[in-house]
C-alpha atoms as a PDB file:
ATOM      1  CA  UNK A   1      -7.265 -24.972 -31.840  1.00  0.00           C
ATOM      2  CA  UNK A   2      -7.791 -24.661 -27.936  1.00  0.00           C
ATOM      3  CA  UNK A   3      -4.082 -23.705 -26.370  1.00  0.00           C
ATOM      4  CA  UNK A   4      -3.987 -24.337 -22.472  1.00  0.00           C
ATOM      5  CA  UNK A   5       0.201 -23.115 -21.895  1.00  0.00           C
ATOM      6  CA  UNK A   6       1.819 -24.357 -18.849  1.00  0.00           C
ATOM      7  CA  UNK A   7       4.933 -23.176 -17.059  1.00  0.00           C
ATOM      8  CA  UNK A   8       6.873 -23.083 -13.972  1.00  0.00           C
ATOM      9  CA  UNK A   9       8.339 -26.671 -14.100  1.00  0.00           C
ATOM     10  CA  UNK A  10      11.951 -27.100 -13.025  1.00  0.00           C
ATOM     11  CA  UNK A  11      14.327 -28.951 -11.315  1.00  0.00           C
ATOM     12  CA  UNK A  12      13.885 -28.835  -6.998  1.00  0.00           C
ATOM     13  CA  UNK A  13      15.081 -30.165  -4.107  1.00  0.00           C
ATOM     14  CA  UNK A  14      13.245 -32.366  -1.685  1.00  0.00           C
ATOM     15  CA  UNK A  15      11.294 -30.016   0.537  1.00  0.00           C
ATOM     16  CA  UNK A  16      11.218 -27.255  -1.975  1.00  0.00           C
ATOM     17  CA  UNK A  17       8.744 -25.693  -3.654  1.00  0.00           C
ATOM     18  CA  UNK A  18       7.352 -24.859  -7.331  1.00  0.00           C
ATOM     19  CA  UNK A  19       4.400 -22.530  -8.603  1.00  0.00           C
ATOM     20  CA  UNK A  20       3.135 -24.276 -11.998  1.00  0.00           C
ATOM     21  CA  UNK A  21       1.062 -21.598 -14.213  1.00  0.00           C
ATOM     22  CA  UNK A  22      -1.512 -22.607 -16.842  1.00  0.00           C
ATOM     23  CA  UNK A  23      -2.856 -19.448 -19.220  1.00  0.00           C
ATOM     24  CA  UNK A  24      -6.247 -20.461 -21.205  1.00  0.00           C
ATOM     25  CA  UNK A  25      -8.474 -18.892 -23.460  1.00  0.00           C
ATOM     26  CA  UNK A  26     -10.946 -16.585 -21.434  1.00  0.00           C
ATOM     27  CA  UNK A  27     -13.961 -18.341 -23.198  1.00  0.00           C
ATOM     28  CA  UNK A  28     -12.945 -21.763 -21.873  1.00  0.00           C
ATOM     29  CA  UNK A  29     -11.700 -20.758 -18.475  1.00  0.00           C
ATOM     30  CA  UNK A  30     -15.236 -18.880 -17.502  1.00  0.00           C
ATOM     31  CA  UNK A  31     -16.539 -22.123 -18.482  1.00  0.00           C
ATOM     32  CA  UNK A  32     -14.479 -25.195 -17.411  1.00  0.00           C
ATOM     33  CA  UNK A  33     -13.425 -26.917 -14.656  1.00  0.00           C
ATOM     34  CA  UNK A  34      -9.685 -26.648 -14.390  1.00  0.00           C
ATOM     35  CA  UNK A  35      -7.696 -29.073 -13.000  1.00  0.00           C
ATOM     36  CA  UNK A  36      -3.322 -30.132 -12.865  1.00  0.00           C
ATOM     37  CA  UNK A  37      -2.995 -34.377 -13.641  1.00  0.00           C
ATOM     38  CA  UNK A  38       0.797 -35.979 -14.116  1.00  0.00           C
ATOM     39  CA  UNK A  39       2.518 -38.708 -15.393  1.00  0.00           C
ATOM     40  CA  UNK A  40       5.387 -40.525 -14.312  1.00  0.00           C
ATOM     41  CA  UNK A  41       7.373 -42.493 -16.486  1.00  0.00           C
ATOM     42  CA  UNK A  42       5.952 -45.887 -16.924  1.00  0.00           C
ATOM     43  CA  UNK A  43       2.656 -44.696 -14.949  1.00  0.00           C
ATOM     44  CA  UNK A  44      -0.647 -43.792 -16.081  1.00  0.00           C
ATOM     45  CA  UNK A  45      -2.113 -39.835 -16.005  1.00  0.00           C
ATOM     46  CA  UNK A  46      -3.229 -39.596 -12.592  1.00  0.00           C
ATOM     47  CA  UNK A  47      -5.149 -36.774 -11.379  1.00  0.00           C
ATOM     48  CA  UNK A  48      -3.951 -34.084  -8.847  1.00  0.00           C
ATOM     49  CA  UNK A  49      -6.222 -31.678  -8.304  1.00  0.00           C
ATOM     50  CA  UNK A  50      -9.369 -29.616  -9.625  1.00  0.00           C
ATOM     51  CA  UNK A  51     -10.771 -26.904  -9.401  1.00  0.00           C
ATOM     52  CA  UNK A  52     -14.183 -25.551 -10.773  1.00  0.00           C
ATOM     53  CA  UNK A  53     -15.720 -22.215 -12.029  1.00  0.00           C
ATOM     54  CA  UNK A  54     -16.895 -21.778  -8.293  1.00  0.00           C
ATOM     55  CA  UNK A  55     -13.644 -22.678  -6.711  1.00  0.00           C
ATOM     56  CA  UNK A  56     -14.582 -25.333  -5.234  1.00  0.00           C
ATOM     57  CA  UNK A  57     -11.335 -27.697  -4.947  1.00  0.00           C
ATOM     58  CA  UNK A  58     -10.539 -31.600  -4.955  1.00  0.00           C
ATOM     59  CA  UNK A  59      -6.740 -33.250  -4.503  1.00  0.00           C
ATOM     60  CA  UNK A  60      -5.540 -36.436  -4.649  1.00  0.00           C
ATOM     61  CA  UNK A  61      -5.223 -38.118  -1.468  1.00  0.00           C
ATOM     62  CA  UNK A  62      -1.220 -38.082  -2.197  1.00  0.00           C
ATOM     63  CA  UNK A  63      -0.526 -34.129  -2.305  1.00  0.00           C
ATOM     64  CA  UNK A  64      -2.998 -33.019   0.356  1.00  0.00           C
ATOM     65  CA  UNK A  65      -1.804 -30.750   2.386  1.00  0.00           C
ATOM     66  CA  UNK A  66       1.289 -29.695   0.081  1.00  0.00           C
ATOM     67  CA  UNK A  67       0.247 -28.694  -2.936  1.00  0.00           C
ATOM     68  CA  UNK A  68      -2.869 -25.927  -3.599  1.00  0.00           C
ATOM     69  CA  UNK A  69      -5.097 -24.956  -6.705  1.00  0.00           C
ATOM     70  CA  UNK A  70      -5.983 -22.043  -7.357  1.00  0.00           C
ATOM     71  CA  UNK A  71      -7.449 -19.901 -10.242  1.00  0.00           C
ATOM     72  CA  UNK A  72      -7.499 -16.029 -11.172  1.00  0.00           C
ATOM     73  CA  UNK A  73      -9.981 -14.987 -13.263  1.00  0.00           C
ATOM     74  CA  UNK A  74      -8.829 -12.012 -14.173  1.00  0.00           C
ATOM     75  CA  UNK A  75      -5.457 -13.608 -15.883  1.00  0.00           C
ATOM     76  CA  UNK A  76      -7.384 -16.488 -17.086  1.00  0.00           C
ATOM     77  CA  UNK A  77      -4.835 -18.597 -15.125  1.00  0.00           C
ATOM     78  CA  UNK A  78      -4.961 -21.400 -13.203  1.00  0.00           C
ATOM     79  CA  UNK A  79      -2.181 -22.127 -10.368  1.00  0.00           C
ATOM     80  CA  UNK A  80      -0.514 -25.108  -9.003  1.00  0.00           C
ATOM     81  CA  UNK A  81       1.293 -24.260  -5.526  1.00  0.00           C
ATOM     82  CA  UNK A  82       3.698 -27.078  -4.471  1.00  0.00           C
ATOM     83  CA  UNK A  83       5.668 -27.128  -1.444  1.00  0.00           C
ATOM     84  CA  UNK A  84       7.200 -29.621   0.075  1.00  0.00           C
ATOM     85  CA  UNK A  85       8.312 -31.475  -2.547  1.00  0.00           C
ATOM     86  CA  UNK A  86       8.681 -35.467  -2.636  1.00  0.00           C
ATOM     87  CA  UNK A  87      11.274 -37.521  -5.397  1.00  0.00           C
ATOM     88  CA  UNK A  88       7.487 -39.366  -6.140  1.00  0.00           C
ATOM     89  CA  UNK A  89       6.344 -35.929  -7.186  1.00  0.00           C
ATOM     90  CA  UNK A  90       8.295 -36.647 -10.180  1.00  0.00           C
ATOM     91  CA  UNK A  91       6.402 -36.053 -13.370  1.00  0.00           C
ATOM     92  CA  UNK A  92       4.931 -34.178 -16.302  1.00  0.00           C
ATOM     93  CA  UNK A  93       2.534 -31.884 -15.128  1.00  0.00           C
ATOM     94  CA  UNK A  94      -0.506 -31.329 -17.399  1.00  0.00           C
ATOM     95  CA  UNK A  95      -2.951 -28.632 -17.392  1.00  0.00           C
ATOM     96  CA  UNK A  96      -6.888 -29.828 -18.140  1.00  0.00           C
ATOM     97  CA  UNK A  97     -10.024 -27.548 -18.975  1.00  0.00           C
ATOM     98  CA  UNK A  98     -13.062 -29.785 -18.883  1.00  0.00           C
ATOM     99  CA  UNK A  99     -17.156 -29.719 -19.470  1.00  0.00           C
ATOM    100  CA  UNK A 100     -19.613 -32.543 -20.142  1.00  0.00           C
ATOM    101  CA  UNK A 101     -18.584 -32.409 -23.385  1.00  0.00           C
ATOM    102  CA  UNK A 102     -15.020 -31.774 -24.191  1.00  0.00           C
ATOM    103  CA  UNK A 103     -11.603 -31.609 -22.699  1.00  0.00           C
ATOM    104  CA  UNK A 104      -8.298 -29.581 -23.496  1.00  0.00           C
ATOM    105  CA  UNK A 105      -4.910 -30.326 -22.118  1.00  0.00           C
ATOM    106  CA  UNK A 106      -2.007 -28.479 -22.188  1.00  0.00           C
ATOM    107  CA  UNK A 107       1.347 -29.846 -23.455  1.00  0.00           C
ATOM    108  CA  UNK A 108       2.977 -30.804 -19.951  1.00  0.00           C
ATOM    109  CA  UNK A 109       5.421 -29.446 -17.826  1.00  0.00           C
ATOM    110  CA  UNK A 110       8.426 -31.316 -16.554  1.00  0.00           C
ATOM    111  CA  UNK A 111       8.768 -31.426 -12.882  1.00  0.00           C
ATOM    112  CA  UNK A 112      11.279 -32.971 -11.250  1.00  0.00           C
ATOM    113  CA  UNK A 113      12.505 -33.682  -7.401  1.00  0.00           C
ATOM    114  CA  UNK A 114      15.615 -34.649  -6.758  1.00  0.00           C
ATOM    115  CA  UNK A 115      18.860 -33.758  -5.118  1.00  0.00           C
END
């Protein structure tokens, strides 16, 4: 059983800012790409960014600019850095590790923005 273990969710104001932390198993994180998706209520899991074993990065159009992936390989952990947070930012937060073949998710953070 793969365990991907986010945290760092919370409750923020518009503007703010939140650091979301995902700890995976060091044999899948030397391996996968890592990447944060969310899902608002009634929505579909949407993707908001990636980030592979060479750091290369990829965001949805809709955080650009606000939010930034990161990973440490040391820690095995993968980091999502939002600032300047938006109500539509509203959402569970999911952690994915993904190959060719398989994918792992995480059991979701809750995130939300409101005042």
């Amino acid at each position: 059983q793969v365990q991907l273990v986010e945290s760092g969710g919370g409750l923020v104001q518009p503007g703010g800012s939140l650091r979301l932390s995902c700890v995976v198993p060091g044999y899948i994180f030397s391996r996968y790409t890592m990447g944060w998706y969310r899902q608002a209520p009634g929505k579909e899991r949407e993707l908001v960014a990636t980030i592979t074993t060479a750091s290369s990065t990829n965001y949805a159009d809709s955080v650009k600019g606000r939010f930034t992936i990161s990973r440490d390989n040391a820690k095995n952990t993968v980091y999502l850095q939002m600032n300047s947070l938006k109500p539509e930012d509203t959402a569970v937060y999911y952690c994915n590790a993904a190959s060719v073949a398989r994918s792992y998710w995480g059991q979701g953070t809750q995130v939300t923005v409101s005042s």
